[in-house]
PDB file of N, CA and C in Angstrom:
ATOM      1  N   UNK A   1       1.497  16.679   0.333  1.00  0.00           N
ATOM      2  CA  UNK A   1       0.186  17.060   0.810  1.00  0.00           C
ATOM      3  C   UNK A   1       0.367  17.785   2.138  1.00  0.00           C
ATOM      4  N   UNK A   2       0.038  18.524   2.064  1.00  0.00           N
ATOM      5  CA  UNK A   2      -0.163  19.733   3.505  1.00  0.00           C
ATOM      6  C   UNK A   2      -1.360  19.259   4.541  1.00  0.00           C
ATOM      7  N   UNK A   3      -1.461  20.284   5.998  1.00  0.00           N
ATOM      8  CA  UNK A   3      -2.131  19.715   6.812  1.00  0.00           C
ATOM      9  C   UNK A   3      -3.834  19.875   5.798  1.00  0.00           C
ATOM     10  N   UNK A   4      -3.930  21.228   5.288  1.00  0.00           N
ATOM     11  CA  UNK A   4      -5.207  21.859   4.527  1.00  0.00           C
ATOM     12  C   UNK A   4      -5.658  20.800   3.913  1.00  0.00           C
ATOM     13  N   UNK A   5      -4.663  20.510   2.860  1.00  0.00           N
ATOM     14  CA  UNK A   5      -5.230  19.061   2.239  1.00  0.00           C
ATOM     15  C   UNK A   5      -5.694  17.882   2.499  1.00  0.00           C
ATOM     16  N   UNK A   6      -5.202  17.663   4.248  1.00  0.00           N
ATOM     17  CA  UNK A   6      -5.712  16.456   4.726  1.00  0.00           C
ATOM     18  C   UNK A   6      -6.992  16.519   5.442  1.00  0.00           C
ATOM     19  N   UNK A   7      -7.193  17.995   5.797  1.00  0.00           N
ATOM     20  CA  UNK A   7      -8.109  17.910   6.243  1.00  0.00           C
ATOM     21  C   UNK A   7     -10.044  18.081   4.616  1.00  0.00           C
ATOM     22  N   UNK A   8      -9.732  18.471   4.316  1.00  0.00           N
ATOM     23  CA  UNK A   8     -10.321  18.548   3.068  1.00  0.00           C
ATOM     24  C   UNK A   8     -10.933  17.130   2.636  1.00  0.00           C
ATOM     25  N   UNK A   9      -9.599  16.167   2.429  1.00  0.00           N
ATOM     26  CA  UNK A   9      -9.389  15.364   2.269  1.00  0.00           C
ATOM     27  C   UNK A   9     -10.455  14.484   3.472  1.00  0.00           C
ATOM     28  N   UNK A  10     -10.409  14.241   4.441  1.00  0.00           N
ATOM     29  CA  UNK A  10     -10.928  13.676   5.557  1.00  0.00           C
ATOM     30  C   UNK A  10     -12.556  14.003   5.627  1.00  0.00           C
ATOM     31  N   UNK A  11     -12.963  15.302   5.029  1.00  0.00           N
ATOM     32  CA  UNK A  11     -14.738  15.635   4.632  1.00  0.00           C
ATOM     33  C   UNK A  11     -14.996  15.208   3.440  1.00  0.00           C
ATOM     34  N   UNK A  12     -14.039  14.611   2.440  1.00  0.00           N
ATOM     35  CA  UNK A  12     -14.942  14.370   1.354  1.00  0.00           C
ATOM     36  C   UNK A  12     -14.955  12.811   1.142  1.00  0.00           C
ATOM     37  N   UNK A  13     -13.757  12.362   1.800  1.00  0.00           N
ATOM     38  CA  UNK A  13     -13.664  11.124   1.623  1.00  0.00           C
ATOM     39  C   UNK A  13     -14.463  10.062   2.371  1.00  0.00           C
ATOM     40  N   UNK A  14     -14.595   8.425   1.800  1.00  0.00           N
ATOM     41  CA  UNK A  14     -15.299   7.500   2.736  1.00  0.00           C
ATOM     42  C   UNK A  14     -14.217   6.644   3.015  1.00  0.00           C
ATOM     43  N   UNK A  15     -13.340   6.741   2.348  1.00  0.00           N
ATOM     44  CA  UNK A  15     -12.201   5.476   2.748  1.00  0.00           C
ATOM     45  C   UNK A  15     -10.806   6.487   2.319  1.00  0.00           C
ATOM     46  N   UNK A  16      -9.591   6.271   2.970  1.00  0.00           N
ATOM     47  CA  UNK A  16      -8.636   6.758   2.700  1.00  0.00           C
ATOM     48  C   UNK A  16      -7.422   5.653   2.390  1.00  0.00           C
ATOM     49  N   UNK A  17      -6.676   5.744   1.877  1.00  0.00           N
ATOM     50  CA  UNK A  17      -5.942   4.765   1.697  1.00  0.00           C
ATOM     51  C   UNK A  17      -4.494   5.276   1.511  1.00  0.00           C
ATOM     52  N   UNK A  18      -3.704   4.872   2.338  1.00  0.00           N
ATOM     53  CA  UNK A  18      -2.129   5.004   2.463  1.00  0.00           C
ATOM     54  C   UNK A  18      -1.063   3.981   1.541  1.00  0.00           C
ATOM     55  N   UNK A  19      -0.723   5.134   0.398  1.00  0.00           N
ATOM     56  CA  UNK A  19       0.525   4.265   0.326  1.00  0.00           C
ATOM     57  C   UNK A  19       1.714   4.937  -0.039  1.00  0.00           C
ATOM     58  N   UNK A  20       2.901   3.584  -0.289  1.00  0.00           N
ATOM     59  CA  UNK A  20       4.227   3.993   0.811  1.00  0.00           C
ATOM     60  C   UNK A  20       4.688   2.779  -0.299  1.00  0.00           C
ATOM     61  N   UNK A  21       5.454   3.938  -1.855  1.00  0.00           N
ATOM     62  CA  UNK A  21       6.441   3.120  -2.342  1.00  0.00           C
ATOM     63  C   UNK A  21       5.745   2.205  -2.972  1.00  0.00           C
ATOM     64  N   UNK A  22       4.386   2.512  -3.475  1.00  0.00           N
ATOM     65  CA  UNK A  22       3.746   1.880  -4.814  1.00  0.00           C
ATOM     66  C   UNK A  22       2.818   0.710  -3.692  1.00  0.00           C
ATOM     67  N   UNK A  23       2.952   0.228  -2.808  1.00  0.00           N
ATOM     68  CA  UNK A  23       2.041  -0.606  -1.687  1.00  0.00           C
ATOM     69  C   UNK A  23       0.865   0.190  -0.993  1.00  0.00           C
ATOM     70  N   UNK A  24       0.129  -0.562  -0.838  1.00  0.00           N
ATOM     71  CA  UNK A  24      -0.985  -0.012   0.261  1.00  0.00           C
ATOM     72  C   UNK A  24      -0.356  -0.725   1.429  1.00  0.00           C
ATOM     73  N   UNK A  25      -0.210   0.456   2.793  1.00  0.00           N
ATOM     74  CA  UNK A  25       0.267   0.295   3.465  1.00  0.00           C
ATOM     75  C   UNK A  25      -1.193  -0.001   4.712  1.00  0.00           C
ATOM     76  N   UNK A  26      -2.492   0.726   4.218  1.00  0.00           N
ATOM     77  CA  UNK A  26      -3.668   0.739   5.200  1.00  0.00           C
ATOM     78  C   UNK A  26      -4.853   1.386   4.747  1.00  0.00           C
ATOM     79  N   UNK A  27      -5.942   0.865   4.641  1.00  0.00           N
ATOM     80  CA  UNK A  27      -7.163   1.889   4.215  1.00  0.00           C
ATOM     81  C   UNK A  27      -8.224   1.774   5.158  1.00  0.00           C
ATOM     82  N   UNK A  28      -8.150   3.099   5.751  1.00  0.00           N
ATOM     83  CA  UNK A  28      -9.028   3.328   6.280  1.00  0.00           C
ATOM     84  C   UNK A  28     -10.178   4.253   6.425  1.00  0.00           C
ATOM     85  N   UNK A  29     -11.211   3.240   7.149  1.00  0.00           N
ATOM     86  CA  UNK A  29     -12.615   4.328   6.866  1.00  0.00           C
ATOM     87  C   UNK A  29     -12.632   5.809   7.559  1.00  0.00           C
ATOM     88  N   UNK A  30     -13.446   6.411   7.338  1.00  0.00           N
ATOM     89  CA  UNK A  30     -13.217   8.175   7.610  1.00  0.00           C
ATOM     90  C   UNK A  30     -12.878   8.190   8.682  1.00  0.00           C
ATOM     91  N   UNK A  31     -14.011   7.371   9.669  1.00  0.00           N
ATOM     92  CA  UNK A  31     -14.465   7.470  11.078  1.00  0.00           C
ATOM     93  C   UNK A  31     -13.380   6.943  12.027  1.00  0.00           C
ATOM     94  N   UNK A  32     -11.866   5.826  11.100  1.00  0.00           N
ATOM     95  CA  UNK A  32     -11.328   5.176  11.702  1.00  0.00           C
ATOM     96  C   UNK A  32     -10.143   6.265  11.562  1.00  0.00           C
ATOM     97  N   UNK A  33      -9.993   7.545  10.727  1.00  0.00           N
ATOM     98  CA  UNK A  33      -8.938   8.279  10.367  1.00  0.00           C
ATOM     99  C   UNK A  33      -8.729   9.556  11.271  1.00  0.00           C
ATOM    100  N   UNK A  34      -7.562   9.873  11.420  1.00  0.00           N
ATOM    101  CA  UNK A  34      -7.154  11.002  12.447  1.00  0.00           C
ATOM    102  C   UNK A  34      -5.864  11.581  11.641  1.00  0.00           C
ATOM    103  N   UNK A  35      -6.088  12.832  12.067  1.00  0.00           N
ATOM    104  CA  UNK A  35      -4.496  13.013  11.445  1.00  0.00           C
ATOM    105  C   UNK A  35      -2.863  12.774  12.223  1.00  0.00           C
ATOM    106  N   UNK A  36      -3.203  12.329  12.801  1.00  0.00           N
ATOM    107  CA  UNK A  36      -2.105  12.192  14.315  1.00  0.00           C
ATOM    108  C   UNK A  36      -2.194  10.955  12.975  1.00  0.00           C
ATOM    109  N   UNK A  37      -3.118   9.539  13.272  1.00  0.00           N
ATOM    110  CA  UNK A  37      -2.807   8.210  12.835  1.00  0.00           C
ATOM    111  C   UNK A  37      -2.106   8.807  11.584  1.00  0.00           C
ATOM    112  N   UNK A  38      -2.798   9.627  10.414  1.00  0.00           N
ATOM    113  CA  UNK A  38      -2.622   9.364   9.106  1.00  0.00           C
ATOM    114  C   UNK A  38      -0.540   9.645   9.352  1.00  0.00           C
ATOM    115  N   UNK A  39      -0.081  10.864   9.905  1.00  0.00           N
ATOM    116  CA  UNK A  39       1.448  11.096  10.327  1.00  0.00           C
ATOM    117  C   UNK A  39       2.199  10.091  10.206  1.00  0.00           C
ATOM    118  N   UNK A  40       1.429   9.466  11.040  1.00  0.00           N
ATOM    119  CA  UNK A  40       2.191   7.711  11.504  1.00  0.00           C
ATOM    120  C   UNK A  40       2.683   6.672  10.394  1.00  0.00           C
ATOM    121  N   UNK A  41       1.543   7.015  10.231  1.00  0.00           N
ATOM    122  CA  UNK A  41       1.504   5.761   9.099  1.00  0.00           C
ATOM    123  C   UNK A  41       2.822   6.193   7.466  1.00  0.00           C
TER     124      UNK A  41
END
């Protein structure tokens, strides 16, 4: 997924959810999401 996609991603969505190797690693709500955090994670 590219930066385009995340941002796309970040207007349509209400919850995002990270995962990492078949686990949810974190889901978070729009308002709680950044793309700096999403990097991180």
């Amino acid at each position: 997924m590219d930066i385009e996609d995340l941002d796309e991603l970040m207007e349509l969505a209400d919850r995002i959810a990270v995962i990492f190797r078949g686990k949810f690693v974190r889901i978070l709500k729009r308002d709680e999401a950044s793309l700096e955090l999403l990097g991180r994670l």
